[in-house]
N, C-alpha and C. Protein backbone atom coordinates (compact mmCIF):
# COMPACT_ATOMS: atom_id res chain seq x y z
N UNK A 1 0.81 -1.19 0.00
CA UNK A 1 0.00 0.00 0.00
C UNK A 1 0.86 1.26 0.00
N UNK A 2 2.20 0.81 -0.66
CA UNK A 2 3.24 2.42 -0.28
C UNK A 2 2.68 3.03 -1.78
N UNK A 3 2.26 4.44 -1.75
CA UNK A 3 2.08 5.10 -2.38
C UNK A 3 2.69 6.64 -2.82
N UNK A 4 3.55 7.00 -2.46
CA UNK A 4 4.14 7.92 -3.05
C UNK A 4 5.51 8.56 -2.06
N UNK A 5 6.24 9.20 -2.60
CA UNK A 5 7.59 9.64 -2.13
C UNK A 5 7.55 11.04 -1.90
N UNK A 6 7.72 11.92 -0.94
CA UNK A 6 7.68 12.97 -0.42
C UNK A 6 8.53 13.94 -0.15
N UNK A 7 9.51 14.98 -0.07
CA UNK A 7 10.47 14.98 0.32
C UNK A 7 9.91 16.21 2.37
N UNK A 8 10.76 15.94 3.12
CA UNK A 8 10.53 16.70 4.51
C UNK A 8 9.87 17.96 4.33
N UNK A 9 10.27 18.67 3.71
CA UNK A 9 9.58 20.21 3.51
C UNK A 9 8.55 19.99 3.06
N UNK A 10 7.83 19.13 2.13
CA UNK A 10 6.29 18.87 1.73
C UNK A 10 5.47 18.82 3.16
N UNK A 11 5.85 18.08 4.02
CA UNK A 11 4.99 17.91 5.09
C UNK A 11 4.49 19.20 6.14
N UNK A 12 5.61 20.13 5.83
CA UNK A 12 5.58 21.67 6.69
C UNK A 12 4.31 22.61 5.80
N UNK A 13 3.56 21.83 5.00
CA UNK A 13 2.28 22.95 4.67
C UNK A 13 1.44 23.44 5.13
N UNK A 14 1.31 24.42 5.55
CA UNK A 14 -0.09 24.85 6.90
C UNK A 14 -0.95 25.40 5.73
N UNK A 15 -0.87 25.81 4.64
CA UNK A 15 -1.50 27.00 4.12
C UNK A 15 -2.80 25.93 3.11
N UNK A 16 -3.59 26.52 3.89
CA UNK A 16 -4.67 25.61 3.53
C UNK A 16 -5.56 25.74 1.95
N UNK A 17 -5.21 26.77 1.61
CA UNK A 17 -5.17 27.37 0.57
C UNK A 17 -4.72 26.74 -0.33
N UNK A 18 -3.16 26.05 -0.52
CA UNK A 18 -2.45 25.28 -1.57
C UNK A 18 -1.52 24.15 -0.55
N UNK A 19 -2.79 23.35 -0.12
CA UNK A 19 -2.28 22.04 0.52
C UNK A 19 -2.33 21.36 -0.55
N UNK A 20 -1.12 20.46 -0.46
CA UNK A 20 -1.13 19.08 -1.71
C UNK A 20 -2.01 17.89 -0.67
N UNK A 21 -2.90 17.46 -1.66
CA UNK A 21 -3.53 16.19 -0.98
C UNK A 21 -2.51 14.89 -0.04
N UNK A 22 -1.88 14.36 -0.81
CA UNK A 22 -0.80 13.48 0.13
C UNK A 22 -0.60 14.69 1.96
N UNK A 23 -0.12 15.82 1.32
CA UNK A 23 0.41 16.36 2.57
C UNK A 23 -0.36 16.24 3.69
N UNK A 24 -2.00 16.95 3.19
CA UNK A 24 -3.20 16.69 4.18
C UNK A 24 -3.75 15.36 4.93
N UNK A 25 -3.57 14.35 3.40
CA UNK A 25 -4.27 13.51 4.75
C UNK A 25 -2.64 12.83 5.24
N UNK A 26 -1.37 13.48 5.05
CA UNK A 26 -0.73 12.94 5.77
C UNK A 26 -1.13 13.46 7.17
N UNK A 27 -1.12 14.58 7.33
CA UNK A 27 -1.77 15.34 8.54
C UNK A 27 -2.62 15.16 9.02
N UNK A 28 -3.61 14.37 8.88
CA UNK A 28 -4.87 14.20 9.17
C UNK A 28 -4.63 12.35 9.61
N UNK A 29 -3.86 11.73 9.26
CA UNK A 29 -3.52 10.25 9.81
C UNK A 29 -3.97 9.42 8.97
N UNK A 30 -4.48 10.00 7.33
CA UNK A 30 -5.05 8.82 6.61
C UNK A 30 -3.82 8.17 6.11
N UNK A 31 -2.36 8.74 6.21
CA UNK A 31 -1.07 8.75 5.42
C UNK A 31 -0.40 8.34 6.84
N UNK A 32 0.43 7.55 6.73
CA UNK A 32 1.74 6.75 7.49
C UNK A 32 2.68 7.30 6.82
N UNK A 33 4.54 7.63 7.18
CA UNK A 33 5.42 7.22 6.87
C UNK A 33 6.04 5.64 6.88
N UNK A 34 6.37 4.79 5.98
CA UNK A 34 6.63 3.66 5.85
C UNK A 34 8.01 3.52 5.81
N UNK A 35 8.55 4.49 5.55
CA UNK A 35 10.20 4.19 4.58
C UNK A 35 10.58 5.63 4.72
N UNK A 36 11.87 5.77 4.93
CA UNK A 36 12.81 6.83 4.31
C UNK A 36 13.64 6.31 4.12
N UNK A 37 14.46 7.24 2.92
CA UNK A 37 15.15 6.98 1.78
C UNK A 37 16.07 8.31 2.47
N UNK A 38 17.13 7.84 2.98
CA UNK A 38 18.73 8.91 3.58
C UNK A 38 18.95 9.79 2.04
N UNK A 39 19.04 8.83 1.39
CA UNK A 39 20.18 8.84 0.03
C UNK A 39 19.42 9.86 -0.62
N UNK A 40 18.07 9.75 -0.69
CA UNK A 40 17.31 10.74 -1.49
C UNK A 40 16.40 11.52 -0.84
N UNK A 41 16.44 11.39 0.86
CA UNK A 41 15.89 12.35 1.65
C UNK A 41 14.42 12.25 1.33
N UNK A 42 13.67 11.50 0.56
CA UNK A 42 12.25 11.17 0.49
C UNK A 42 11.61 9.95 1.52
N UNK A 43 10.40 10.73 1.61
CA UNK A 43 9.73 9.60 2.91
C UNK A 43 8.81 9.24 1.89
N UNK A 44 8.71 7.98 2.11
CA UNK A 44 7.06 6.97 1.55
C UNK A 44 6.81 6.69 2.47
N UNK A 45 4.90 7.14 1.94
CA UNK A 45 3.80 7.30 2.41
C UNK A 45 2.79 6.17 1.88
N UNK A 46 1.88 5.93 2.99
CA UNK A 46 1.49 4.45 2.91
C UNK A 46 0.16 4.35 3.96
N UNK A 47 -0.81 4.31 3.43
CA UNK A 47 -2.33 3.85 4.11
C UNK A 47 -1.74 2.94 5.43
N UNK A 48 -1.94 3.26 6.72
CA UNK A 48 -1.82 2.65 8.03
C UNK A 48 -2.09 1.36 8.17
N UNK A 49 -3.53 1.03 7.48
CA UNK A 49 -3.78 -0.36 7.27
C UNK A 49 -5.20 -0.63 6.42
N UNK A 50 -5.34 -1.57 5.97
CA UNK A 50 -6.30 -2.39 4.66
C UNK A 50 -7.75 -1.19 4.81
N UNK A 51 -8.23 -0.71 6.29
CA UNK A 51 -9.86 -0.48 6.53
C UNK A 51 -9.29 1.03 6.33
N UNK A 52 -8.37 1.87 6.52
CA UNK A 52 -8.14 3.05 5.72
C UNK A 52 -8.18 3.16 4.84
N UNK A 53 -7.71 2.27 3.80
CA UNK A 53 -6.98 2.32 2.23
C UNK A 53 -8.28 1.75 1.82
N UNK A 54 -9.87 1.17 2.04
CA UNK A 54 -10.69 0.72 1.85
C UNK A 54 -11.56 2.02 1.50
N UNK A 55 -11.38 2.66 2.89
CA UNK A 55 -12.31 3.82 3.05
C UNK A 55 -12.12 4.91 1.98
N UNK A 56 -10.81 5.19 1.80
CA UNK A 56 -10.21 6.25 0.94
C UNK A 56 -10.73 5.81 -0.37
N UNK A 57 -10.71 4.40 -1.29
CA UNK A 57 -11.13 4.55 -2.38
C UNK A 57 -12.92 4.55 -2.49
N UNK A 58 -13.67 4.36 -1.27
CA UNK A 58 -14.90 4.13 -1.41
C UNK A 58 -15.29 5.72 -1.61
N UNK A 59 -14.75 6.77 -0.71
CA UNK A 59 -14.51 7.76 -0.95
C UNK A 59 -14.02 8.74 -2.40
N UNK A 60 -12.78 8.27 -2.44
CA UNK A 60 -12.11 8.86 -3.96
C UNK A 60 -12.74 8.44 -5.28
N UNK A 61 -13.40 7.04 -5.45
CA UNK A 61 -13.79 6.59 -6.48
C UNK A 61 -15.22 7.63 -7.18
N UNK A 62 -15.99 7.45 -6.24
CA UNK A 62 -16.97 8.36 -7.14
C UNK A 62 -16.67 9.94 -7.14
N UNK A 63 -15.43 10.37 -6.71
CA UNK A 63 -15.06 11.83 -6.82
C UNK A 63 -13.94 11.67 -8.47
N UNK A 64 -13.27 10.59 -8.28
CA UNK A 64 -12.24 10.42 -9.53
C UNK A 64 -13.25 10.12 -10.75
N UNK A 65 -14.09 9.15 -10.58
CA UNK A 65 -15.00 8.87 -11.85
C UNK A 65 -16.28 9.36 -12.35
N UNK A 66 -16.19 10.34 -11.29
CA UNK A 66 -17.96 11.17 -11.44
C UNK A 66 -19.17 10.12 -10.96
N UNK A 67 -18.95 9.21 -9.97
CA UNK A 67 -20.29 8.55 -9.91
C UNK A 67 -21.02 8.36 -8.75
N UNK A 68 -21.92 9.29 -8.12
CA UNK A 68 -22.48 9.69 -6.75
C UNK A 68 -22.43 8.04 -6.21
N UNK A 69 -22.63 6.82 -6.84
CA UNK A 69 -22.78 5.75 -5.98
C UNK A 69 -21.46 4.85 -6.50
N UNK A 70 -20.99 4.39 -5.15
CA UNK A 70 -19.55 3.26 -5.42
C UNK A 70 -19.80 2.10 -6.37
N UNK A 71 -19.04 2.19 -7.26
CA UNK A 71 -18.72 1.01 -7.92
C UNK A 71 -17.78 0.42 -7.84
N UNK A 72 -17.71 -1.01 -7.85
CA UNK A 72 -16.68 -2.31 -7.77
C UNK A 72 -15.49 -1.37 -8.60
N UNK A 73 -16.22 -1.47 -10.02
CA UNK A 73 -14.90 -1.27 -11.09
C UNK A 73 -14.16 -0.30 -10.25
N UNK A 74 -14.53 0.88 -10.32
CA UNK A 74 -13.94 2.40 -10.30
C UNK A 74 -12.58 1.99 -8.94
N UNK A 75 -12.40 0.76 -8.30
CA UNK A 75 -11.78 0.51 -6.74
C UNK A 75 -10.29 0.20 -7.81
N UNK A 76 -10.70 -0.66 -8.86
CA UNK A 76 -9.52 -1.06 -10.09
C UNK A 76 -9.05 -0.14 -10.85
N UNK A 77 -9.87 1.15 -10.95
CA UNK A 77 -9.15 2.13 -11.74
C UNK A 77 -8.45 3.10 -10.92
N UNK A 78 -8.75 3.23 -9.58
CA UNK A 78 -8.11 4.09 -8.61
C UNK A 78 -6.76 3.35 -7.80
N UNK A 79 -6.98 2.24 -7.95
CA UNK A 79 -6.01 1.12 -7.58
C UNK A 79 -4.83 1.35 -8.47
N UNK A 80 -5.19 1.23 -10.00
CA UNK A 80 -3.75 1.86 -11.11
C UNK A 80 -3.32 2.86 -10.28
N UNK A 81 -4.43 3.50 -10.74
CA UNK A 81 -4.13 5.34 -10.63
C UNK A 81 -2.86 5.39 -9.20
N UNK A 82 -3.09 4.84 -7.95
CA UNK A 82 -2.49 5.13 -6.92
C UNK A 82 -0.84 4.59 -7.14
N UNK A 83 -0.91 3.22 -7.95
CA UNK A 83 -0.21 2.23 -8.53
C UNK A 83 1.10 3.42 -9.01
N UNK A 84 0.51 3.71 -9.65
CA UNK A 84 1.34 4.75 -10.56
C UNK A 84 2.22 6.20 -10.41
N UNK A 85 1.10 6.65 -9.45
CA UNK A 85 1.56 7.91 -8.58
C UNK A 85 3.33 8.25 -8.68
């Protein structure tokens, strides 16, 4: 569930105005640090556990695909999507 690489100063965003999503719900506890990387000074970030990373796409899916009610599929296309990040 590791999903994206960060570097320390990303996490210092207060300005709510031009928060990057990762940063927020790192702040908010939907985001773990899993890993840092010395060599490249990046932290990966990583859903805490399975019933977070559940919630988030039941959530994100009908905001990413336009569809007021959850669909199965849309969990496989947000699944790439995160895949990829």
């Amino acid at each position: 569930m590791k999903i994206i690489g960060h570097k320390e100063e990303d996490f210092g965003t207060f300005d709510l105005d031009r928060i990057q999503l990762p940063t927020l719900l790192f702040q908010t506890g939907y985001l773990t640090i899993q890993d840092y990387d010395p060599r490249t000074k990046n932290f990966h970030l990583a859903y805490p556990n399975k019933e977070v990373f559940e919630t988030m796409i039941k959530i994100l899916a009908p905001i990413l695909t336009g569809s007021l009610a959850f669909d199965p599929k849309a969990k496989n296309i947000v699944d790439h999507v995160w895949r990829h990040l």
